[in-house]
N, C-alpha and C. Protein backbone atom coordinates (compact mmCIF):
# COMPACT_ATOMS: atom_id res chain seq x y z
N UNK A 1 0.84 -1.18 0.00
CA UNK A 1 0.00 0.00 0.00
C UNK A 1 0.88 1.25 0.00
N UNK A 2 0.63 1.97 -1.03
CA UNK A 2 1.13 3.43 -0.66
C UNK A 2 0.53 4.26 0.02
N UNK A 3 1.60 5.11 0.73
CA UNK A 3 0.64 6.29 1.55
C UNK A 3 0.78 7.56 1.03
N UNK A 4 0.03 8.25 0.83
CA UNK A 4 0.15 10.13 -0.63
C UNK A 4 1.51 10.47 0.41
N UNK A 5 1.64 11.41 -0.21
CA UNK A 5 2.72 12.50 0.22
C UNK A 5 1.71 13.25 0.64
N UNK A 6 1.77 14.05 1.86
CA UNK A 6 1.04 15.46 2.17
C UNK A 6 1.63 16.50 1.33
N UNK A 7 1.36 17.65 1.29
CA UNK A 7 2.04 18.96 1.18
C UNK A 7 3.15 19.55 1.55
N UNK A 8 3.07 19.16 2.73
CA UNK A 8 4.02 19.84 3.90
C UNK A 8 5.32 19.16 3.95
N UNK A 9 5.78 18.07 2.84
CA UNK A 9 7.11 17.35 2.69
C UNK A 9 7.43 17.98 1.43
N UNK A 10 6.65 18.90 0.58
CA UNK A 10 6.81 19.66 -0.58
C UNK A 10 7.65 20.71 0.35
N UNK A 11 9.00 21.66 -0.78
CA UNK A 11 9.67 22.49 -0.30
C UNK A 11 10.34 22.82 0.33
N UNK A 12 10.97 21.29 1.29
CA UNK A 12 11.45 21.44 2.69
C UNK A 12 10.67 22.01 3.64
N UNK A 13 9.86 21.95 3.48
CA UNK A 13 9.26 22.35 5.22
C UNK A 13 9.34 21.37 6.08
N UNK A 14 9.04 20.18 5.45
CA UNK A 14 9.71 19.05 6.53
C UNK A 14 10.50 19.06 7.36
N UNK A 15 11.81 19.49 6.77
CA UNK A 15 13.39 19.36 7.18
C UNK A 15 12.85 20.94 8.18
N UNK A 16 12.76 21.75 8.01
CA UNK A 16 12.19 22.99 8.89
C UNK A 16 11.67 22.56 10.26
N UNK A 17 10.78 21.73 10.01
CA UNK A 17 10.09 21.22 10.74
C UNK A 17 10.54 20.25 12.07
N UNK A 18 11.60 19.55 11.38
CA UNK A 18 12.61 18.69 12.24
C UNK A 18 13.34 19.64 13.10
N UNK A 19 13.95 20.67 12.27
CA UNK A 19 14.33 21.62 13.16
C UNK A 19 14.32 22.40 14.12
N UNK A 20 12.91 22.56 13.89
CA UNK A 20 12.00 23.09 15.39
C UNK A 20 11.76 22.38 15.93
N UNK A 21 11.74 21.17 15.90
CA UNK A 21 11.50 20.53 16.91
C UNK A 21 12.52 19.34 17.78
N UNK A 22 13.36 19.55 17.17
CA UNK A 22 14.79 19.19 17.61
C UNK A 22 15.70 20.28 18.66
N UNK A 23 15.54 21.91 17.99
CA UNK A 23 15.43 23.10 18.54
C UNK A 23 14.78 22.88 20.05
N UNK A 24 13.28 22.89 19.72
CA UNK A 24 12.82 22.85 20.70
C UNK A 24 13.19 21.42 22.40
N UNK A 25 13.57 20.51 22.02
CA UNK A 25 13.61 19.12 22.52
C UNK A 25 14.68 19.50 23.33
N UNK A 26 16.42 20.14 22.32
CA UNK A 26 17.39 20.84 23.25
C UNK A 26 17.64 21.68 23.87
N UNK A 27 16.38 22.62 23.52
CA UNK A 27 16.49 24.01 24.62
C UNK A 27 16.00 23.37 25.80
N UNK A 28 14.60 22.71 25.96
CA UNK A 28 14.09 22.19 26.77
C UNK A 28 14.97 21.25 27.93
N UNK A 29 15.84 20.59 27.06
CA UNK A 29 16.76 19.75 28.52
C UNK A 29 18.05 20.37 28.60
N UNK A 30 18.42 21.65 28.27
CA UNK A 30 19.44 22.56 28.16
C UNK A 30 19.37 23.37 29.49
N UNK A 31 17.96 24.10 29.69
CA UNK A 31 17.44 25.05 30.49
C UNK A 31 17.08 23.87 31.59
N UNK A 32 16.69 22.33 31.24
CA UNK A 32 16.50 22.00 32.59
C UNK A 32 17.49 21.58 33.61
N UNK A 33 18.53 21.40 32.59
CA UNK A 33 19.92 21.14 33.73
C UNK A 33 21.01 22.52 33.62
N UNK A 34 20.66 23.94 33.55
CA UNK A 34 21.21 24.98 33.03
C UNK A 34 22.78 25.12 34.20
N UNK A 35 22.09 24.51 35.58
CA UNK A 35 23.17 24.82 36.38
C UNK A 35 24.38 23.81 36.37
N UNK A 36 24.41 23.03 35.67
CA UNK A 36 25.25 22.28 35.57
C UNK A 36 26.10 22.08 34.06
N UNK A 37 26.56 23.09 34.05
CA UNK A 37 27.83 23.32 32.76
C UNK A 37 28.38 22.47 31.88
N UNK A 38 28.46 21.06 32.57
CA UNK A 38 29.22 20.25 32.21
C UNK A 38 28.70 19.42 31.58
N UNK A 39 27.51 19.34 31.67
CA UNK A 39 26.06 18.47 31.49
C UNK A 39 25.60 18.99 30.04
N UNK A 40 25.70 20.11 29.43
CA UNK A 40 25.39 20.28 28.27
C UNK A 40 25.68 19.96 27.02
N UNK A 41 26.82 19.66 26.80
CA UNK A 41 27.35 18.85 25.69
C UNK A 41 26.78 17.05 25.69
N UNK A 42 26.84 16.52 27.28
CA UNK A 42 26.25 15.09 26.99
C UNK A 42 24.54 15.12 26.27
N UNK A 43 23.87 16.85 26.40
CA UNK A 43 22.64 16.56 26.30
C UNK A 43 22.58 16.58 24.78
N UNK A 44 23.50 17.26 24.32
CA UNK A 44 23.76 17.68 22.84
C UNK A 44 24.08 16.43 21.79
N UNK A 45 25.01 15.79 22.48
CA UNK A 45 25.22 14.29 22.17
C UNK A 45 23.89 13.50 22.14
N UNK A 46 23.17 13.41 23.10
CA UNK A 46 22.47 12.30 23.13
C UNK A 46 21.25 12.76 22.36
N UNK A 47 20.88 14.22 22.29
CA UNK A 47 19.71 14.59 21.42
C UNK A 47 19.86 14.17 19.68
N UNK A 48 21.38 14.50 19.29
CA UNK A 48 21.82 13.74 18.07
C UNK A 48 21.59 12.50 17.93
N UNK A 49 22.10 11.54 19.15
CA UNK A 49 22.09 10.54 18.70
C UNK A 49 20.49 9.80 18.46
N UNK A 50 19.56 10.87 19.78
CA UNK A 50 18.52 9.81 19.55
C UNK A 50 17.74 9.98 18.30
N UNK A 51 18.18 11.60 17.60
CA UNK A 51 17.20 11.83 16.46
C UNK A 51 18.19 10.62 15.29
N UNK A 52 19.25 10.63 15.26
CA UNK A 52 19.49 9.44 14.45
C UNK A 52 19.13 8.05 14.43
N UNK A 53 18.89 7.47 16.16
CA UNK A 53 18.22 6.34 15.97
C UNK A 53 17.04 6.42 15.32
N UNK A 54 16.34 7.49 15.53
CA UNK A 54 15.02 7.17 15.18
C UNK A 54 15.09 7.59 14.06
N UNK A 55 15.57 8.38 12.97
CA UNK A 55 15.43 8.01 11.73
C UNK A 55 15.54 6.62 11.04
N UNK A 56 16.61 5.61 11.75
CA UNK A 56 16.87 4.79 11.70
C UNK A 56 15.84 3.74 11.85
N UNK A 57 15.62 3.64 13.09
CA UNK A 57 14.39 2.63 13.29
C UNK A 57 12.68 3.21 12.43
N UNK A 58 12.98 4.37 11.87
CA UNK A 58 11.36 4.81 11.26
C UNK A 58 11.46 3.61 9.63
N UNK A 59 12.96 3.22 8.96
CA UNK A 59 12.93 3.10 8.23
C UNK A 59 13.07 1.37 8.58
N UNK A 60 13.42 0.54 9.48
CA UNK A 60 13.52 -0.98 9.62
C UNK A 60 12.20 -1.19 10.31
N UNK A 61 11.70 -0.50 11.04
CA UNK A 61 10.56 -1.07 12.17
C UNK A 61 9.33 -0.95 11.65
N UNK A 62 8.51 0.10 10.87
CA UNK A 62 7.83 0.87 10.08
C UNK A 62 7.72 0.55 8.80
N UNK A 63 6.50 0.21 8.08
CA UNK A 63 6.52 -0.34 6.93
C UNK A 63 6.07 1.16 5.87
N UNK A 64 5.03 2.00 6.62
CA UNK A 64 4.86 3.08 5.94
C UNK A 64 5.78 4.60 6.36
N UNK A 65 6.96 4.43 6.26
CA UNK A 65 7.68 5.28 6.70
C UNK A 65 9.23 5.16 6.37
N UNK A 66 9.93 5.91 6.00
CA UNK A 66 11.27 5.87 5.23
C UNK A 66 12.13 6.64 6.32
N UNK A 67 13.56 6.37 6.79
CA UNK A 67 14.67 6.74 7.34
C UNK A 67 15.06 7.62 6.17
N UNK A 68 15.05 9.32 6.74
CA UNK A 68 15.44 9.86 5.71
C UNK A 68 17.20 10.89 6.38
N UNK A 69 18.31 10.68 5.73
CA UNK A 69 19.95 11.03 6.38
C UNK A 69 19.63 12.56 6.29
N UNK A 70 18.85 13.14 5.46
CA UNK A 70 18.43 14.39 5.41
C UNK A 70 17.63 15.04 6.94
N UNK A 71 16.85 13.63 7.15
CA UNK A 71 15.97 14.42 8.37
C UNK A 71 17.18 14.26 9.58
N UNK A 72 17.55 13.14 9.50
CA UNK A 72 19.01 13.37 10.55
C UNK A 72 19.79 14.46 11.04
N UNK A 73 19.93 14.92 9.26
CA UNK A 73 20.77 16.30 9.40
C UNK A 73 20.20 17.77 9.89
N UNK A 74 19.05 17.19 9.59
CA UNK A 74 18.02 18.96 10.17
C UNK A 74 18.20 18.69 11.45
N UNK A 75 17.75 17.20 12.05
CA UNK A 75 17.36 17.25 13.62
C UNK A 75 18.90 17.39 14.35
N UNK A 76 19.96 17.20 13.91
CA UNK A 76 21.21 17.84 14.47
C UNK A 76 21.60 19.22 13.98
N UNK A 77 20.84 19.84 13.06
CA UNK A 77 21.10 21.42 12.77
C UNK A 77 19.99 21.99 13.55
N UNK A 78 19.16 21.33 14.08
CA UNK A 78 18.41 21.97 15.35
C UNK A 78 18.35 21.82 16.55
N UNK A 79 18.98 20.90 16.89
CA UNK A 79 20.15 20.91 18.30
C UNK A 79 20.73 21.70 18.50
N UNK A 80 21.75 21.60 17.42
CA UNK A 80 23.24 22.88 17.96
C UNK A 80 22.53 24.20 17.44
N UNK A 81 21.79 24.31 16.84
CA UNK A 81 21.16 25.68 16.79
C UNK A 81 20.60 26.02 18.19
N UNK A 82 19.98 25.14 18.86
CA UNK A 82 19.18 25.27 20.23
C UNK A 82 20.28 25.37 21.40
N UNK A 83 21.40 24.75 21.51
CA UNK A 83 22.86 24.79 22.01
C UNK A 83 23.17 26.18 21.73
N UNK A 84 23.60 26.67 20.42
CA UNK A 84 23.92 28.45 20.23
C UNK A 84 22.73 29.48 21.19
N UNK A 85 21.81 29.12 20.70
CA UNK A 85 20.86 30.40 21.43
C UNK A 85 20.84 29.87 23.12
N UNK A 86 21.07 28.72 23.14
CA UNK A 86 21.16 28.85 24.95
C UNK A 86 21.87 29.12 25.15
N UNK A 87 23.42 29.25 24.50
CA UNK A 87 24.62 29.72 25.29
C UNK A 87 24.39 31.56 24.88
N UNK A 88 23.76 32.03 23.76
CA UNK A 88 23.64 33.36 24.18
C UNK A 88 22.86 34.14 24.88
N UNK A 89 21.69 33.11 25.45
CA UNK A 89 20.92 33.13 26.35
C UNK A 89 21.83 33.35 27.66
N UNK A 90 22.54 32.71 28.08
CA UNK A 90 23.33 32.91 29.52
C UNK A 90 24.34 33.64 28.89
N UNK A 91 25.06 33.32 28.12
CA UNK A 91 26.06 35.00 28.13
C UNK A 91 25.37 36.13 28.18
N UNK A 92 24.38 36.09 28.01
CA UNK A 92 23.61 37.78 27.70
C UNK A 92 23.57 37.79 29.34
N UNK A 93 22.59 37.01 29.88
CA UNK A 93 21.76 37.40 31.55
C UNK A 93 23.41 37.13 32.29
N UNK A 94 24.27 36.63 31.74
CA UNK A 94 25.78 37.03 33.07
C UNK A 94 26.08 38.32 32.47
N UNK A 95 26.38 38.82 31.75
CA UNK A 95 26.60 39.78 31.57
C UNK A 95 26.02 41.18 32.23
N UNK A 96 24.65 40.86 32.58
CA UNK A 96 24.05 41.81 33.60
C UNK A 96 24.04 42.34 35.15
């Protein structure tokens, strides 16, 4: 059985889409362990890695659904994007 394409995988908005919400996933456990410095890079790591498993497993486990290396790459360009704005997030408020 095929399943249509929606719209919203037209144009990259998809890959956009991964991004925000990859964005969103690392700000979220960024700010929740903020006091602990050291702790941010393992969260950065593991947010990569899990958006790669799961591209991974969408494409072996899942019969209507494809592992795409593209969506990989958004959901780690919206990590470290979410990593940049938290660290200028606290450089800005020490700075005050």
């Amino acid at each position: 059985m095929k399943v249509p394409k929606f719209p919203a995988t037209f144009n990259g908005i998809d890959k956009w889409e991964h991004s925000f919400a990859y964005f969103t996933l690392s700000i979220c456990w960024l700010f929740a362990f903020y006091k602990n410095p050291k702790i941010k890079y393992y969260i950065v790591f593991a947010c990569i890695v899990y958006g790669i498993i799961l591209e991974g497993l969408q494409g072996t486990l899942t019969n209507y659904r494809t592992a795409d290396y593209l969506d990989a790459i958004a959901n780690s360009i919206g990590v470290l994007l979410g990593l940049t704005v938290f660290n200028q997030i606290l450089k800005k408020n020490r700075v005050k």
